[in-house]
Protein backbone atom coordinates (compact mmCIF):
# COMPACT_ATOMS: atom_id res chain seq x y z
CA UNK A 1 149.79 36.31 67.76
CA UNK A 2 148.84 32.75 66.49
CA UNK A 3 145.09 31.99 64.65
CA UNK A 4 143.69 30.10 68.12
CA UNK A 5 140.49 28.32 67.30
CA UNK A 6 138.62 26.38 70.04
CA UNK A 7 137.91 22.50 70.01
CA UNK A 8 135.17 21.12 72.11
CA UNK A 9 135.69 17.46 71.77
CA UNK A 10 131.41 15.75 72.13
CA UNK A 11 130.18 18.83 74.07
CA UNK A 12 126.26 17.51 75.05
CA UNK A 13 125.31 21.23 75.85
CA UNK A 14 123.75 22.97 72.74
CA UNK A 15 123.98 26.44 75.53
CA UNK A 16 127.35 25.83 76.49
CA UNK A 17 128.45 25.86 72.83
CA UNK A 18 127.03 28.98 72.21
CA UNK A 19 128.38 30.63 75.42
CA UNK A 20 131.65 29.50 74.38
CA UNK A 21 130.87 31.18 70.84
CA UNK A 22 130.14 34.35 72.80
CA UNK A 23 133.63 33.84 74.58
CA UNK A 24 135.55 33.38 71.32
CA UNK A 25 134.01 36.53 70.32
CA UNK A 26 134.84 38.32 73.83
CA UNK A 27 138.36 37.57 73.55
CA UNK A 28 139.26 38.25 69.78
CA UNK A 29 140.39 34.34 69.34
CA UNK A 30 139.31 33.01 65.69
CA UNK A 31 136.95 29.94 65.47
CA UNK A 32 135.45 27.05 67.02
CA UNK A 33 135.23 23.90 66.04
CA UNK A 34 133.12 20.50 67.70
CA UNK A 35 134.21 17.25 67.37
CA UNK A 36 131.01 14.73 67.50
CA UNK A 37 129.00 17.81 69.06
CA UNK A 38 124.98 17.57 70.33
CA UNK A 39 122.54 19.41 68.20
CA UNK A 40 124.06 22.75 68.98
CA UNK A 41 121.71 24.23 66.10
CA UNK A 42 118.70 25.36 68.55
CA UNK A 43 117.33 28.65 69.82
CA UNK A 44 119.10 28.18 73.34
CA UNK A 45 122.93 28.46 71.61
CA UNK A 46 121.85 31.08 69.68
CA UNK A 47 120.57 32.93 72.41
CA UNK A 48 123.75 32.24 74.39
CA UNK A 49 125.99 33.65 71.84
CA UNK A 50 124.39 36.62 71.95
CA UNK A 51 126.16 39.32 69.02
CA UNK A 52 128.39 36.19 67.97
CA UNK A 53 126.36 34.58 66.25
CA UNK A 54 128.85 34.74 63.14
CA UNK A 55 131.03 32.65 65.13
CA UNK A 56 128.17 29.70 65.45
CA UNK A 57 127.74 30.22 61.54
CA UNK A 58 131.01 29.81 60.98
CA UNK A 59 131.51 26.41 63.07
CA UNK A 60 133.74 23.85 61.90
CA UNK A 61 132.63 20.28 62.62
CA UNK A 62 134.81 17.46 62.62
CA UNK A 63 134.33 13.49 63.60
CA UNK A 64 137.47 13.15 65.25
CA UNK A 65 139.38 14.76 67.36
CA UNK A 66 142.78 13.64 65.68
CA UNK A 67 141.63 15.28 62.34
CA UNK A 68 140.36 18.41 64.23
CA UNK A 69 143.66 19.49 65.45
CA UNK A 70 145.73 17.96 62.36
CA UNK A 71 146.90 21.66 61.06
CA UNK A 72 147.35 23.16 64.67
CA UNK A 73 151.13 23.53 65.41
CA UNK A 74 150.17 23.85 68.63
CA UNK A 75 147.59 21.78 70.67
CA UNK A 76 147.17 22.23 74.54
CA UNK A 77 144.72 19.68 76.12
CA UNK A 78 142.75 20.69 79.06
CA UNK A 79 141.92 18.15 82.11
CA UNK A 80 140.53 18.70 85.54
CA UNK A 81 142.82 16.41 87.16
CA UNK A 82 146.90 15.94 87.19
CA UNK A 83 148.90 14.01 85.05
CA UNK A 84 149.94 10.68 86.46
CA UNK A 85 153.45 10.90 84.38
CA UNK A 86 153.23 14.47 82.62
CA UNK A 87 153.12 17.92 84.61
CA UNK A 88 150.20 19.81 83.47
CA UNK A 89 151.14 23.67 82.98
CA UNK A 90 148.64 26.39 83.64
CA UNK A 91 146.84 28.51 81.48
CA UNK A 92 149.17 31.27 82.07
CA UNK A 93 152.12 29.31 80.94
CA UNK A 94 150.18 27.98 77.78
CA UNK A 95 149.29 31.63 77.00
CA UNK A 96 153.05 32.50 77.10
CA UNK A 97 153.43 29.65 75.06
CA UNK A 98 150.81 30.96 72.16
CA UNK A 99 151.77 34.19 72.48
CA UNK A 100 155.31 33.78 71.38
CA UNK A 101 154.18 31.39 67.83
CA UNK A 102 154.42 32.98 64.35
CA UNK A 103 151.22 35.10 63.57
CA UNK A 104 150.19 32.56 60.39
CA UNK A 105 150.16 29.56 63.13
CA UNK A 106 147.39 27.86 64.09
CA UNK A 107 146.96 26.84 67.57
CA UNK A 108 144.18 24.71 69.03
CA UNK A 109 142.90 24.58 73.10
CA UNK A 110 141.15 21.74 73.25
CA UNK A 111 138.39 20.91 76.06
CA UNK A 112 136.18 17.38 76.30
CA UNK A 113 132.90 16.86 77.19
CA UNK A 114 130.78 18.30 80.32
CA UNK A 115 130.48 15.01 81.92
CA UNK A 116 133.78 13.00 81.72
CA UNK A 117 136.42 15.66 79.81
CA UNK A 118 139.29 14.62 78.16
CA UNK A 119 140.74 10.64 78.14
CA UNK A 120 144.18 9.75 78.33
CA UNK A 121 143.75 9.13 74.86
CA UNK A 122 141.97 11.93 73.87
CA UNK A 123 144.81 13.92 75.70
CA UNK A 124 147.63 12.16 74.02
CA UNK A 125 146.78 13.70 71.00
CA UNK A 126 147.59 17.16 72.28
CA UNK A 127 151.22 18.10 73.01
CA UNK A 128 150.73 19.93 76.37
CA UNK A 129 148.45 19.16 79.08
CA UNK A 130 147.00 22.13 80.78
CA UNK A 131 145.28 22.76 84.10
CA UNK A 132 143.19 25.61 85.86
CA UNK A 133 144.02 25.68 89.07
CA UNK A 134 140.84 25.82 91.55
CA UNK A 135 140.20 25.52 95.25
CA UNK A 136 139.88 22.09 96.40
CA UNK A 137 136.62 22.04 97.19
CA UNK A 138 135.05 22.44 93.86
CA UNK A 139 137.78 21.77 91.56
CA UNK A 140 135.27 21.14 88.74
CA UNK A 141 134.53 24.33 86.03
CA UNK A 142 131.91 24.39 83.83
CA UNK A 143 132.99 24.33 80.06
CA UNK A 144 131.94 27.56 79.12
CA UNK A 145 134.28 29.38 82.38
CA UNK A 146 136.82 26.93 81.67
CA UNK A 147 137.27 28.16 78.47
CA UNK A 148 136.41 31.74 78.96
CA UNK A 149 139.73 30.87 81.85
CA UNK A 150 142.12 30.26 79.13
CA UNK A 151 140.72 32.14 76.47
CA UNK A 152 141.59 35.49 78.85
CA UNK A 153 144.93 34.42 79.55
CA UNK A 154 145.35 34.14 75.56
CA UNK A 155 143.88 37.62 75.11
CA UNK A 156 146.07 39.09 77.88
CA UNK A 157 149.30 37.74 76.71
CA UNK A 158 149.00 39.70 73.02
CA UNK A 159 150.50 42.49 74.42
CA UNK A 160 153.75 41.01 75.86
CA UNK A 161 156.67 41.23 73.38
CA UNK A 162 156.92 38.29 71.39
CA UNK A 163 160.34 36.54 71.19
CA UNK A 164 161.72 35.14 67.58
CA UNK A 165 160.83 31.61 67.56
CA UNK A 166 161.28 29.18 65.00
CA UNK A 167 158.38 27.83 62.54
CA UNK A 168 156.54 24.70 64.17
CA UNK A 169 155.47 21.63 62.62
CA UNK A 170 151.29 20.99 62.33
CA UNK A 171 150.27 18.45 64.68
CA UNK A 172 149.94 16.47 61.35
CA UNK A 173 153.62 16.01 60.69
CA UNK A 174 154.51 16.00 64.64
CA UNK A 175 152.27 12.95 64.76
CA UNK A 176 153.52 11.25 61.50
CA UNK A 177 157.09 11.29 63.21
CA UNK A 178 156.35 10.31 67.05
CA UNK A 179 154.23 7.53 65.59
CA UNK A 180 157.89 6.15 63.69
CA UNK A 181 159.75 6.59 66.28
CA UNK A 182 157.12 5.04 68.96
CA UNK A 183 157.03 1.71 66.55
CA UNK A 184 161.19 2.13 66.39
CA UNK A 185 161.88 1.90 70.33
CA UNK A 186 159.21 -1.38 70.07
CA UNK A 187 161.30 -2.35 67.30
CA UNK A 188 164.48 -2.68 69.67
CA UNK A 189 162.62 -3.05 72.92
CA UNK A 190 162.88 -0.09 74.53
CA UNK A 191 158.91 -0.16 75.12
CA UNK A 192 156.56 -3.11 75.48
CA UNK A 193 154.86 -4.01 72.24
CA UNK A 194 152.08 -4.21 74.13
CA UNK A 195 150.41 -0.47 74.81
CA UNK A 196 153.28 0.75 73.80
CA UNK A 197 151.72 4.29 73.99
CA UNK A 198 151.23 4.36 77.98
CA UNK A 199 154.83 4.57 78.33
CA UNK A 200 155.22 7.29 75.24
CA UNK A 201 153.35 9.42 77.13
CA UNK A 202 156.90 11.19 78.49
CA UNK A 203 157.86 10.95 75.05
CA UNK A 204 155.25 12.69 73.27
CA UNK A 205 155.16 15.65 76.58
CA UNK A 206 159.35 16.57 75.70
CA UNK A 207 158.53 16.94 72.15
CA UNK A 208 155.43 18.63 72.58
CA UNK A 209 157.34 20.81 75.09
CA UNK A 210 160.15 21.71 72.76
CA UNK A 211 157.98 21.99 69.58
CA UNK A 212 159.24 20.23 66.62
CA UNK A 213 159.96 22.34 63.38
CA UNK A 214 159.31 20.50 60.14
CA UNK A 215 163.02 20.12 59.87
CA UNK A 216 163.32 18.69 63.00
CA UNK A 217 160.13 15.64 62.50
CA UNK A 218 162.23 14.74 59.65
CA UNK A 219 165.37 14.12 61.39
CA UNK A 220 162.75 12.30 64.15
CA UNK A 221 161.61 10.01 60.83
CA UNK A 222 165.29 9.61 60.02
CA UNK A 223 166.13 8.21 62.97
CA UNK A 224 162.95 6.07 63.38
CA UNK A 225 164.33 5.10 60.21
CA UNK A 226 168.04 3.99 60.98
CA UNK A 227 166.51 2.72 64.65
CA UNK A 228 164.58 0.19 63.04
CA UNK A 229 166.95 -0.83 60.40
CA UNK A 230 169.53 -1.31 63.43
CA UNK A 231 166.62 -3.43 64.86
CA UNK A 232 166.31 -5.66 61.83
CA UNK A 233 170.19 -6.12 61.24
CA UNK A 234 170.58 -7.17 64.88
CA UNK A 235 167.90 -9.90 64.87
CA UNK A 236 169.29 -11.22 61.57
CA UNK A 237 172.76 -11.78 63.23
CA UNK A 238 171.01 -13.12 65.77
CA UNK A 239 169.29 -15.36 63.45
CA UNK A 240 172.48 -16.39 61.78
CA UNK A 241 174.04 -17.00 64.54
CA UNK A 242 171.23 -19.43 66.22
CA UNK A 243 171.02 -21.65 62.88
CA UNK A 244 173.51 -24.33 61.98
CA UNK A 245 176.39 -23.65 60.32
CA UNK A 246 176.71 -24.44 56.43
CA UNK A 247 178.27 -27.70 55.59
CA UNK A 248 178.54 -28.60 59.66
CA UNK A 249 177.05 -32.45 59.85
CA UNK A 250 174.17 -33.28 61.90
């Protein structure tokens, strides 16, 4: 199965860090890293990570979120509410998802802060959105079971058969090419050049869905490419066409 590190995007809890720490450890997944954490460095994370305190040595720290999951080919977002354009899947289905990637991939699961979780934004850099489903009268998880949640499902799903699937692009690359092709379709209008990105969103969920190979983000920068040159051509006719006409009197 994939290298699956954790991200906890500003956690503010220096216990729930190390209880996730513990949970990394409990589930054989390989790393966390904090994105703009609190001082997790104290005597109450240690003590919550008890016998994994390796993995709190080992912590990666990052001071953004977009450069934390950079060489993940696989990011999965997670948010305590649905998606007002994009389907979240469940943990289950992400599992699945993980468990079928190349053994040298890196995947990411990626949870926000205790208070307010993940932003739109925040979850527009991952290319699935994933949510645990709860009863309705306390929907909300605490971090640590959240990710202890989808952490199990990952640990479960190493034993199911793992189909041949082709090599996926980091997030890196994926990125580089849906950020082309975004600024091609408001070359030609297809999206509003203002916040363009609100109605990407579908955009960047089908790609993330499928999971580009690096083959296939350079065919996406190709066509970015060829989109915007299109886009230029047409508004020089256009051009052309609206300006008088060489030797035509006034």
């Amino acid at each position: 199965m994939a290298r699956v590190r954790v991200v906890l995007n500003r956690p503010e809890s220096a216990s729930n860090v190390g209880a996730v720490a513990r949970v990394i450890s409990n589930t054989g997944l390989t790393g966390l890293d904090l994105v703009q954490p609190c001082d997790f460095r104290t005597v109450e994370a240690w003590r919550m990570a008890w016998r994994s305190e390796d993995v709190l040595e080992q912590v990666r720290v990052f001071d953004s979120l977009e450069a934390a999951r950079t060489s993940a080919v696989y990011v999965a977002g997670f948010a305590g509410r649905e998606g007002k354009k994009v389907e979240p899947i469940t943990p289950r289905q992400m599992a699945s998802e993980i468990a079928a990637l190349d053994v040298n991939a890196e995947a990411a699961i990626v949870f926000g802060c205790e208070s307010r979780g993940l932003t739109e934004e925040e979850l527009g850099l991952c290319q699935r959105r994933v949510r645990i489903p709860s009863h309705p009268s306390q929907p909300s998880l605490n971090l640590a079971q959240a990710v202890m949640v989808a952490a199990y499902e990952i640990f479960l799903a190493t034993g199911e058969p793992l189909p041949n699937v082709p090599e996926r692009a980091t997030a890196g690359e994926s990125e580089l090419a849906l950020g082309a092709f975004r600024e091609a379709l408001v070359e030609i209008g297809f999206l509003p050049a203002d916040h363009p990105e609100s109605r990407f969103v579908e955009w960047r969920e089908l790609f993330g869905r499928a999971g580009l190979t690096p083959r296939e983000t350079r065919v996406l920068l190709a066509l970015a490419r060829r989109i915007q040159n299109v886009g230029l051509l047409s508004k020089k006719n256009l051009l052309r066409e609206a300006s008088p006409e060489r030797g035509e009197s006034d």
